[in-house]
Every structure is written in C-alpha cells, then in structure tokens.
C-alpha atoms as a PDB file:
ATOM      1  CA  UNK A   1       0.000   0.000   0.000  1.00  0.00           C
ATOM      2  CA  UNK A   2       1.366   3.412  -1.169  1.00  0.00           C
ATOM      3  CA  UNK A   3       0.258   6.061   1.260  1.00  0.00           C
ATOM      4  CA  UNK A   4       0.189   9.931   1.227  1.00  0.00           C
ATOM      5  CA  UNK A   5      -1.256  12.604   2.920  1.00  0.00           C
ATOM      6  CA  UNK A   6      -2.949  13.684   0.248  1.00  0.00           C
ATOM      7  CA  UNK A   7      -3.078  14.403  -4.153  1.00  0.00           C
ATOM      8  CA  UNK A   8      -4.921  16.217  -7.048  1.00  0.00           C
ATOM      9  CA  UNK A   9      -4.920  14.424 -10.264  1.00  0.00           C
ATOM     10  CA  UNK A  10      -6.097  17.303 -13.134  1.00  0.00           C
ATOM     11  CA  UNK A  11      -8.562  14.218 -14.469  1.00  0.00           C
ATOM     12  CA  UNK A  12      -9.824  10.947 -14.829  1.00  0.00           C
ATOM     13  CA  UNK A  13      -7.300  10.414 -17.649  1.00  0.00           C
ATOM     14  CA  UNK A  14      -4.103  11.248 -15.856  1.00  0.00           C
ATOM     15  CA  UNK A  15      -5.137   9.578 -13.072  1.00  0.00           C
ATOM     16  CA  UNK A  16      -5.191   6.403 -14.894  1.00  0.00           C
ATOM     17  CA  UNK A  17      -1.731   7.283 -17.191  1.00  0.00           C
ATOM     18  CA  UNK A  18      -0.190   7.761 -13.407  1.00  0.00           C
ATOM     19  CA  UNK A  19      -2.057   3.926 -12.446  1.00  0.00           C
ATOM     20  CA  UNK A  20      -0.817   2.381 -15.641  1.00  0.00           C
ATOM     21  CA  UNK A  21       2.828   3.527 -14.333  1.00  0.00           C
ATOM     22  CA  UNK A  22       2.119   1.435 -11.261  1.00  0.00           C
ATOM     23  CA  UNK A  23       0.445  -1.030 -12.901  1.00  0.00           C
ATOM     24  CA  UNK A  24       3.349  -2.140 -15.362  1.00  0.00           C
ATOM     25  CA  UNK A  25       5.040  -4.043 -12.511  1.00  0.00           C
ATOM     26  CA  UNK A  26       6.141  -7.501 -13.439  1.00  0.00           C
ATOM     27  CA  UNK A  27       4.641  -8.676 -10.561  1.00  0.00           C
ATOM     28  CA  UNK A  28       1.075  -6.940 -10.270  1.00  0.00           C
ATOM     29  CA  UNK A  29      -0.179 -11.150 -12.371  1.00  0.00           C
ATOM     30  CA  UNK A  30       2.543 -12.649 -10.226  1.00  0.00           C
ATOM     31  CA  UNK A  31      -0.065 -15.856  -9.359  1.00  0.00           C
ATOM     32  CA  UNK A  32      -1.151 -15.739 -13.086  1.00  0.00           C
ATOM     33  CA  UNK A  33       2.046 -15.974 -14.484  1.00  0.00           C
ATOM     34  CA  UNK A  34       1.646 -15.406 -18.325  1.00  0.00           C
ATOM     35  CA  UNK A  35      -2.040 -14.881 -18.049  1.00  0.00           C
ATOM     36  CA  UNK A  36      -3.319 -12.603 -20.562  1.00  0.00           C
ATOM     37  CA  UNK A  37      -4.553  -9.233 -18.875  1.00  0.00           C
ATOM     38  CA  UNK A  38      -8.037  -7.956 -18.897  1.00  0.00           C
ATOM     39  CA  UNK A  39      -8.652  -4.556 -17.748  1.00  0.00           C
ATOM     40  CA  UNK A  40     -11.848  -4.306 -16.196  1.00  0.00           C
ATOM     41  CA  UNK A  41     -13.563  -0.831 -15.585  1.00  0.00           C
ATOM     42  CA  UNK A  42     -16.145  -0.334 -12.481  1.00  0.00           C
ATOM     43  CA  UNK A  43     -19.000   2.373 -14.237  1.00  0.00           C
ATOM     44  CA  UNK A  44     -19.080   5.392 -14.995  1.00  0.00           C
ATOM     45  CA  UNK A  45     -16.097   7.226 -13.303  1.00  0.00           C
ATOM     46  CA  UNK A  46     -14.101   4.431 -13.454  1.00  0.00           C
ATOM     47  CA  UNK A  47     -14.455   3.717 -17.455  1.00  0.00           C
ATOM     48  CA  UNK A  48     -12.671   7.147 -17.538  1.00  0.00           C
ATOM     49  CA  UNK A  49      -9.801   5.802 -15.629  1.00  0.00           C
ATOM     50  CA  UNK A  50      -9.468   2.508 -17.207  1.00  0.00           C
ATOM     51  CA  UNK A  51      -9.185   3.602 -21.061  1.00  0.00           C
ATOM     52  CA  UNK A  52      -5.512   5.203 -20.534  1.00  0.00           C
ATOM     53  CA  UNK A  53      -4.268   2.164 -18.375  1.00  0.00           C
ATOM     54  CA  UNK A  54      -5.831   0.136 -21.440  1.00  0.00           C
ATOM     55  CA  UNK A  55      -4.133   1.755 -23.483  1.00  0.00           C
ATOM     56  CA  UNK A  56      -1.044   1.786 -21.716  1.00  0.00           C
ATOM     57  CA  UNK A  57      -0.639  -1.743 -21.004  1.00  0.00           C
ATOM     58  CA  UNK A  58      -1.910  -2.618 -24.389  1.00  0.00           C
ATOM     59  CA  UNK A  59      -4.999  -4.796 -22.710  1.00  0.00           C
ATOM     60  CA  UNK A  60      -8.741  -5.632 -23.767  1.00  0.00           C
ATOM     61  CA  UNK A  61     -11.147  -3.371 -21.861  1.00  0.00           C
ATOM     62  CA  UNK A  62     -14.327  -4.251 -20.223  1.00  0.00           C
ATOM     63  CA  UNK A  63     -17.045  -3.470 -17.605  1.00  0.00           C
ATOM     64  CA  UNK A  64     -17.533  -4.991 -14.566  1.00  0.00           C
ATOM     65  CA  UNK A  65     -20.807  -4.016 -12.998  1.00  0.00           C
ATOM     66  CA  UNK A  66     -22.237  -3.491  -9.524  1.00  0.00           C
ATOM     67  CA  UNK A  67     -23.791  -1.497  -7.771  1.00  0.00           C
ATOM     68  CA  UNK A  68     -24.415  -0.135  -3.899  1.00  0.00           C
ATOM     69  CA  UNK A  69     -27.159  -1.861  -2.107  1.00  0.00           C
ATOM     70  CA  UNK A  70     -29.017   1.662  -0.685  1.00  0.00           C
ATOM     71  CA  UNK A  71     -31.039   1.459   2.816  1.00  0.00           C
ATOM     72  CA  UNK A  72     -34.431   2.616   2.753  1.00  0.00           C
ATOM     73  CA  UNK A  73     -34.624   6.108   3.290  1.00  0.00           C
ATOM     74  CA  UNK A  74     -31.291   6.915   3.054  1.00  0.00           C
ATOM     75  CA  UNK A  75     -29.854   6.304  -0.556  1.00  0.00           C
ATOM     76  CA  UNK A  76     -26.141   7.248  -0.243  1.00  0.00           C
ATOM     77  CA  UNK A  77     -25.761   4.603   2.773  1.00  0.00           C
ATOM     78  CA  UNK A  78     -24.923   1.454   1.390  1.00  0.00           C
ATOM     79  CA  UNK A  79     -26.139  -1.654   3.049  1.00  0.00           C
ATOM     80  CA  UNK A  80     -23.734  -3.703   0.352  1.00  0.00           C
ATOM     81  CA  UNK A  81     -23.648  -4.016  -2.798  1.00  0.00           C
ATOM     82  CA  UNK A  82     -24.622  -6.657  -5.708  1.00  0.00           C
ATOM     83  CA  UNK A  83     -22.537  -7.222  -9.133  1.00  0.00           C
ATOM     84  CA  UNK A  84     -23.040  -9.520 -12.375  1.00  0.00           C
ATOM     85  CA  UNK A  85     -22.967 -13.396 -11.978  1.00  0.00           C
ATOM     86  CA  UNK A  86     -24.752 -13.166  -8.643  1.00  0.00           C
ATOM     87  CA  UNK A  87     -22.386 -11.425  -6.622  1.00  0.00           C
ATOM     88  CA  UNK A  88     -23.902  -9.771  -3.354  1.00  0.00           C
ATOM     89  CA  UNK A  89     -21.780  -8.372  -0.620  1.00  0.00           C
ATOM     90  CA  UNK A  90     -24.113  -7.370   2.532  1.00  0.00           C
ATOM     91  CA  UNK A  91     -23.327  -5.418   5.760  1.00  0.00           C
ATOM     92  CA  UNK A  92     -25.158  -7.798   8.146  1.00  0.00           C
ATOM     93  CA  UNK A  93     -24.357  -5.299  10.916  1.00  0.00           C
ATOM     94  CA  UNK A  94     -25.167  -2.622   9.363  1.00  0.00           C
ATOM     95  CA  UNK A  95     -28.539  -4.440   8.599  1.00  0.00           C
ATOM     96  CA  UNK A  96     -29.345  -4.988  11.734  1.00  0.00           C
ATOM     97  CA  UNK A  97     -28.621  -1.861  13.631  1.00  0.00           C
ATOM     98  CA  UNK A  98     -31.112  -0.498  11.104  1.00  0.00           C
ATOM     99  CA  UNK A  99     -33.626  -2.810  11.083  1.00  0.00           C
ATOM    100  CA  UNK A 100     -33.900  -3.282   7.810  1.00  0.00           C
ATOM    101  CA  UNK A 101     -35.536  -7.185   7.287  1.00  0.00           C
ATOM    102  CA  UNK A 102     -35.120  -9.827   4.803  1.00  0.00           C
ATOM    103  CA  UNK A 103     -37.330  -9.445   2.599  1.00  0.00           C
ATOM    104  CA  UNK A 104     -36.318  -5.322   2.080  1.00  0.00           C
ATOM    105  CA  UNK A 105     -32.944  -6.535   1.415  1.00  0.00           C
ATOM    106  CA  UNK A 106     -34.105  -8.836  -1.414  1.00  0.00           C
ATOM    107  CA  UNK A 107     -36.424  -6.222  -2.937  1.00  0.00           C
ATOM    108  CA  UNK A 108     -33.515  -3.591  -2.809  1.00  0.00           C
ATOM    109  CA  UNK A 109     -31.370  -6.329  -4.411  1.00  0.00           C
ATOM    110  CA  UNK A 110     -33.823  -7.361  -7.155  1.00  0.00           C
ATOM    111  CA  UNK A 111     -34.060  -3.511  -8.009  1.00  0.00           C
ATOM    112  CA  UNK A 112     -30.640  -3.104  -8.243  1.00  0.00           C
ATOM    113  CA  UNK A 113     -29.874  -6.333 -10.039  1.00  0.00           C
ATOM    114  CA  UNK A 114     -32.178  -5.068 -12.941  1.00  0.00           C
ATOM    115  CA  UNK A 115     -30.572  -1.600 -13.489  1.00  0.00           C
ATOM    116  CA  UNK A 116     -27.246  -3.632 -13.780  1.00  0.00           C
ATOM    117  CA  UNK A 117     -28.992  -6.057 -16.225  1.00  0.00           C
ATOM    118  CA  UNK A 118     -29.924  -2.820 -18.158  1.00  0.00           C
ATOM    119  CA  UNK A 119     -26.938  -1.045 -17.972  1.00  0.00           C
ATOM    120  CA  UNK A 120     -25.087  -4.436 -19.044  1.00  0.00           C
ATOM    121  CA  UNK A 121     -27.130  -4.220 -22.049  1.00  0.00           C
ATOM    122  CA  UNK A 122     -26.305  -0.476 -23.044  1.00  0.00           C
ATOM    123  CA  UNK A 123     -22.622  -0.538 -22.799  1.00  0.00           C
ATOM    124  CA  UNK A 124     -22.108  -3.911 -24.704  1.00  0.00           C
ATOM    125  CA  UNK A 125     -24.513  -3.633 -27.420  1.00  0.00           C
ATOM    126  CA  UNK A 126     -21.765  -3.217 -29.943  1.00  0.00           C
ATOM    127  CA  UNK A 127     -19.294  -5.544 -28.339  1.00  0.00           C
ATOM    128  CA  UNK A 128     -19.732  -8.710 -26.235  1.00  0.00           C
ATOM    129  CA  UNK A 129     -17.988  -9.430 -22.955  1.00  0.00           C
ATOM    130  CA  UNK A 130     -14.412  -9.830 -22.908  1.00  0.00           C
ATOM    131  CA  UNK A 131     -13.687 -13.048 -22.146  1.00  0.00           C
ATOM    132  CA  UNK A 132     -11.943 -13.900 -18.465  1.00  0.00           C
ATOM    133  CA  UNK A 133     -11.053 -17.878 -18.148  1.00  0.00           C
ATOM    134  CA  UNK A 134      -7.693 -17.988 -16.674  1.00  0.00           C
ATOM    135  CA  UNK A 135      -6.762 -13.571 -17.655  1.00  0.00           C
ATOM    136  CA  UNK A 136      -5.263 -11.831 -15.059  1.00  0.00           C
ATOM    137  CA  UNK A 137      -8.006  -9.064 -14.695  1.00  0.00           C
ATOM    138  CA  UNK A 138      -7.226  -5.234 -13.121  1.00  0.00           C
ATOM    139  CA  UNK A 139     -10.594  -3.891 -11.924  1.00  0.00           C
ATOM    140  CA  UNK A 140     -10.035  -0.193 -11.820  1.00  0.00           C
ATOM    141  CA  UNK A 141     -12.518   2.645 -10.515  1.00  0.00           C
ATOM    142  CA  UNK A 142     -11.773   5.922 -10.507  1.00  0.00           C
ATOM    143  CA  UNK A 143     -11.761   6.292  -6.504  1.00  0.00           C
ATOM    144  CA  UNK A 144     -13.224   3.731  -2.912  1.00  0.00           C
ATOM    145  CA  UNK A 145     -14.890   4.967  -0.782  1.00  0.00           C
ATOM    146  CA  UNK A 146     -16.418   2.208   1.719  1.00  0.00           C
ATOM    147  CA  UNK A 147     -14.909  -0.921  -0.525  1.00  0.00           C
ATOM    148  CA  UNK A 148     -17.910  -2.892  -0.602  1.00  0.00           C
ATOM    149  CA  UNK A 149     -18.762  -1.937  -4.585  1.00  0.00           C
ATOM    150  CA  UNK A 150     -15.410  -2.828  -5.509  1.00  0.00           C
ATOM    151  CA  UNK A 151     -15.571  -6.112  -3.629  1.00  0.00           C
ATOM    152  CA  UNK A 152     -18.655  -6.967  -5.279  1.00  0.00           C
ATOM    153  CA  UNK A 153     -16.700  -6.046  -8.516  1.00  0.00           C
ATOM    154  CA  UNK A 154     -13.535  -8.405  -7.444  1.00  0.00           C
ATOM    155  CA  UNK A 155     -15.750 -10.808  -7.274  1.00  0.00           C
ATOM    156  CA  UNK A 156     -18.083 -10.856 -10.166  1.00  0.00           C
ATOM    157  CA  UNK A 157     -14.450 -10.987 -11.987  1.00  0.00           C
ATOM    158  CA  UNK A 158     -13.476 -14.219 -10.255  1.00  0.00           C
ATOM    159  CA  UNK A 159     -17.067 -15.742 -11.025  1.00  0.00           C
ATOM    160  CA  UNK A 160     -16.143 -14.733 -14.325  1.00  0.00           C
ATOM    161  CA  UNK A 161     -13.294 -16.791 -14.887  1.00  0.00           C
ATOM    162  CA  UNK A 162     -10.365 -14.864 -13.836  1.00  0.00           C
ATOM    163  CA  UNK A 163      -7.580 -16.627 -12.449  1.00  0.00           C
ATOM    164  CA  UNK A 164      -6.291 -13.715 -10.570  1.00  0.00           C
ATOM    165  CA  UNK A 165      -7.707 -10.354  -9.407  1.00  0.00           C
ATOM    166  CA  UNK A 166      -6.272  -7.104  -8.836  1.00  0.00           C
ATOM    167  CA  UNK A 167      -8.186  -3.530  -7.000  1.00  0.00           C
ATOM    168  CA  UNK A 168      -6.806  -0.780  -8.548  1.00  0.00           C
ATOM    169  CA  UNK A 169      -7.838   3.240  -8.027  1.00  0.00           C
ATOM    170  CA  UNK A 170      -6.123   6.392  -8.102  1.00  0.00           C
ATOM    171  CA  UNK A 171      -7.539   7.311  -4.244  1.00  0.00           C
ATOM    172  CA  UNK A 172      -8.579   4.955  -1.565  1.00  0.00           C
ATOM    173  CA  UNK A 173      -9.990   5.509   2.092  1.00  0.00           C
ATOM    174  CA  UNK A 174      -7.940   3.492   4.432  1.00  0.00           C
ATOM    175  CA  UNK A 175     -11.265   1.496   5.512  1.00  0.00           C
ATOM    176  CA  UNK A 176     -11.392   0.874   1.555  1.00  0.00           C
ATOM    177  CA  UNK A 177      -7.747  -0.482   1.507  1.00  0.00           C
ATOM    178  CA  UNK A 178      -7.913  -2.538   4.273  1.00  0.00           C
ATOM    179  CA  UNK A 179     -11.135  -4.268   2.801  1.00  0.00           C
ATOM    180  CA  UNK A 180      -9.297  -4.608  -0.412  1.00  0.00           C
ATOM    181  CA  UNK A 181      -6.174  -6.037   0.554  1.00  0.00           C
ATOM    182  CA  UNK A 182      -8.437  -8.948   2.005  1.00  0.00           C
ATOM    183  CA  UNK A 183     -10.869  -9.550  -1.110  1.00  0.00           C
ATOM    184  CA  UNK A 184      -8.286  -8.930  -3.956  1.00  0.00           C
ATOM    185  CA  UNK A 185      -5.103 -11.216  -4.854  1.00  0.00           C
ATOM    186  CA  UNK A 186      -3.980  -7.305  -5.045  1.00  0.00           C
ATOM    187  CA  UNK A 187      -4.329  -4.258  -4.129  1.00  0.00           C
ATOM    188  CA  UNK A 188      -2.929  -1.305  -5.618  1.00  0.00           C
ATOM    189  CA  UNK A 189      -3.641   2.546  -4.951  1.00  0.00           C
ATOM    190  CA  UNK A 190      -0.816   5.408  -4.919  1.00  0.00           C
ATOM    191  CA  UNK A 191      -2.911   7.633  -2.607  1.00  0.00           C
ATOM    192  CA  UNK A 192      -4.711   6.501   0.439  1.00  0.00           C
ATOM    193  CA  UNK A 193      -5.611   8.956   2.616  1.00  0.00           C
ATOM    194  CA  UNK A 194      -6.589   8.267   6.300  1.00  0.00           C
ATOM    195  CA  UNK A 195      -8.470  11.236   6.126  1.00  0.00           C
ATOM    196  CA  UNK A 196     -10.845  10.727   2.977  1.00  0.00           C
ATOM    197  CA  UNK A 197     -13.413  13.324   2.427  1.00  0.00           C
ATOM    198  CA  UNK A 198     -14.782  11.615  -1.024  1.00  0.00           C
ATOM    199  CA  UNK A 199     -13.265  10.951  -4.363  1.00  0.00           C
ATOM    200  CA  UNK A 200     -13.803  14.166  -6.216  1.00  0.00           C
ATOM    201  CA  UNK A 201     -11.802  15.604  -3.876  1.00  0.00           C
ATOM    202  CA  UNK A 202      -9.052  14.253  -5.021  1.00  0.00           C
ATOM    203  CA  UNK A 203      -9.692  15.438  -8.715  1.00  0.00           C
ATOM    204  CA  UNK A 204      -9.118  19.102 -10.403  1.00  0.00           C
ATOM    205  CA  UNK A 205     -11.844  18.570 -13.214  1.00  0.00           C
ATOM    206  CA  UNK A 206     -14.192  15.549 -11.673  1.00  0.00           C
ATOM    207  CA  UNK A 207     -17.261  15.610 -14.430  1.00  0.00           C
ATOM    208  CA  UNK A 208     -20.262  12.940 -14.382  1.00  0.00           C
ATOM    209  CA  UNK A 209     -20.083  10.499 -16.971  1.00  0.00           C
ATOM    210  CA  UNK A 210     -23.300   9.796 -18.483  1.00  0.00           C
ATOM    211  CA  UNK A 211     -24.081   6.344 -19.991  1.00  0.00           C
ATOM    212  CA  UNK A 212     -23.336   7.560 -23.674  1.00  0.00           C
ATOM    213  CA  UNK A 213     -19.430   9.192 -22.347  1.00  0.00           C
ATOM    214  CA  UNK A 214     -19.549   5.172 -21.095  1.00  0.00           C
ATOM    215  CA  UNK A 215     -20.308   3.325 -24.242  1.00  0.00           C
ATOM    216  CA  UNK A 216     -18.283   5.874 -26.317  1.00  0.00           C
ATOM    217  CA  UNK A 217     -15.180   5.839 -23.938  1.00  0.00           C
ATOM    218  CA  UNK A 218     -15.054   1.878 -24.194  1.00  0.00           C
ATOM    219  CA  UNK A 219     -15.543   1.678 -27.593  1.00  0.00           C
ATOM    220  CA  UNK A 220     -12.305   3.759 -28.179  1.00  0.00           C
ATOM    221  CA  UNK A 221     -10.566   0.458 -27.244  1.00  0.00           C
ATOM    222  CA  UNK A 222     -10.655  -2.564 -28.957  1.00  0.00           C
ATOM    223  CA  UNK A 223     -12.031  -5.120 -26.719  1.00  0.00           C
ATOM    224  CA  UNK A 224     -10.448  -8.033 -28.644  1.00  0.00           C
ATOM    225  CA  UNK A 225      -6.957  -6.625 -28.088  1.00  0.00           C
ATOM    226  CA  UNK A 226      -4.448  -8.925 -26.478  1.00  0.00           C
ATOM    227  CA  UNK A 227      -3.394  -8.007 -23.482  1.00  0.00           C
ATOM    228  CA  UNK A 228       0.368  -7.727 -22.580  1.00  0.00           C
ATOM    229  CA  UNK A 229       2.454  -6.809 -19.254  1.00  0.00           C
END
C-alpha cells in the first residue's frame, strides 16, 4: 500500500496514465504468471480511468458491474452491494442496527440487479464481454470509498473466470484499503488517505459520466486486443 497525505490528479485520464505507471510491474499477475490481462472498468467514473491504463498496457477493456445496495430512506448509505454473476456483498451489521428485514434486502437487491442487467445491455450492445477464463483481470474505478462496490466487482471478476484479481484506483480511504487487501489477490492505490473526504476531492476537473461518455469511452478500445504486461 502506497500512502500519502494527500493528491490532485487534473482528471480521470491522468489519473489512470499515473495507475498504468504502477500497474506495469512484473509482478502486479505474479499468481497468473503469463495470463493474458483484462482490464476491467467499475462504471461510470471508473471507465474514464481505465481507457488510458488500457491503453497503456496494451490490454482488452471491459465493464464490470455493480452497484451499492441503498437502505431505505437513506440512498447514499450502502447496506452492500450486488454485481453480475450473482455477486452480493451485505453489511449484516449494518442491517441490523437499522432494522432493515429480509425481505427489504431482497427487494432492494432485485431492483438493483435489474438496473445492472440494463446497464449491461447499453454498454455492450456493440461488443460482447471480454472473455476472463484464466486472464489476469485489473478492476479499476476511478476512486473507494467504503470498498464494498469494488468487492462486489472483485468478485463478479473471479465468477467470471479470472484466475487472478487485482483492486486498482487512483484514491482509496484506508477502511477501503484494508477491505481490499483482504478480497483482492492485489491491491494497488498510490494515494490513500486516512483522512478521505470523497473521491472528487481528489480530482481538479471531476465531471459525471453519463451512460453515452460510457459506451463511447469503451468503444475507443478494442475489446479483442491482447493483453500484454
């Protein structure tokens, strides 16, 4: 873990030229020795991010989708979060000291399990999934806050295929890292910051991506590509 007190990156896009630096490592597939790399990008911010490591590294690029699980009433707290193949991470604790029951969490889930089925649709409907069997595959958003998206993501990629796993962001909370480190074969971040105050922080020129920047961002990389290190 690379820690610092603090950083601006100017944009998504050197923020992910700075990652690809870190990401060239011999040893970021070192338990998927020769694997062919995937780069996997967590939407929308984190498409923005993945293009110029894809670039970089000369890799396929993909999505990986999921999504926060948000408590009733309160949207931007995150009970967990759900991802494609079936993935669902859930803050039991976090259930429970709210109350929420069973049968909320599955109707939150189902909810959110169709807008990722919809949004799966939109940004491959010129380009089918990359395929992951045996890749070494970098899932890379643009910035973790709690960790429990990005799990989900880590493992949608394993369910997937992928013989080994790595987190990457330009910013990380140190709650976020810690998680990481645990669910990922690796974890890699240059800044994480003790003292996290959200990702756009972190960012000079932090724009929303819409679904169409999305599709037209990944489709400025060939998704057949093969992947070096």
């Amino acid at each position: 873990m690379l820690v610092s007190g603090g950083g601006i990156y100017r944009d998504r896009e050197e923020a992910g030229e700075r990652l690809a630096a870190l990401l060239r490592g011999g040893d970021v597939c070192a338990g998927a020795p020769g694997a062919r790399v995937v780069v996997l990008a967590a939407p929308r911010g984190g498409v923005g991010v993945a293009v110029p490591v894809a670039r970089a590294l000369g890799a396929p690029l993909d999505v990986v989708l999921a999504r926060k699980l948000p408590a009733p009433g309160n949207p931007e707290l995150g009970l967990g979060a759900v991802g494609e193949g079936g993935v669902r991470v859930v803050d039991e604790s976090l259930v429970q000291l709210l109350g929420v029951t069973e049968s909320q969490v599955e109707e939150i889930a189902a909810r959110v399990v169709g807008e990722i089925e919809s949004r799966a649709r939109k940004y491959r409907r010129t380009r089918p999934a990359v395929e992951l069997a045996g890749a070494c595959a970098l899932v890379i958003d643009d910035g973790i806050a709690t960790g429990a998206t990005m799990e989900a993501a880590v493992e949608s990629a394993r369910r997937r295929g992928a013989a080994w796993v790595v987190a990457a962001a330009p910013v990380s909370s140190d709650e976020a890292a810690r998680r990481l480190e645990a669910a990922a074969d690796r974890f890699i971040c240059p800044v994480v910051d003790p003292y996290f105050v959200g990702v756009g922080a972190y960012y000079a020129s932090f724009p929303q991506l819409t679904d169409e920047d999305v599709v037209r961002l990944l489709e400025s990389v060939p998704s057949g590509e093969a992947g070096r290190r």
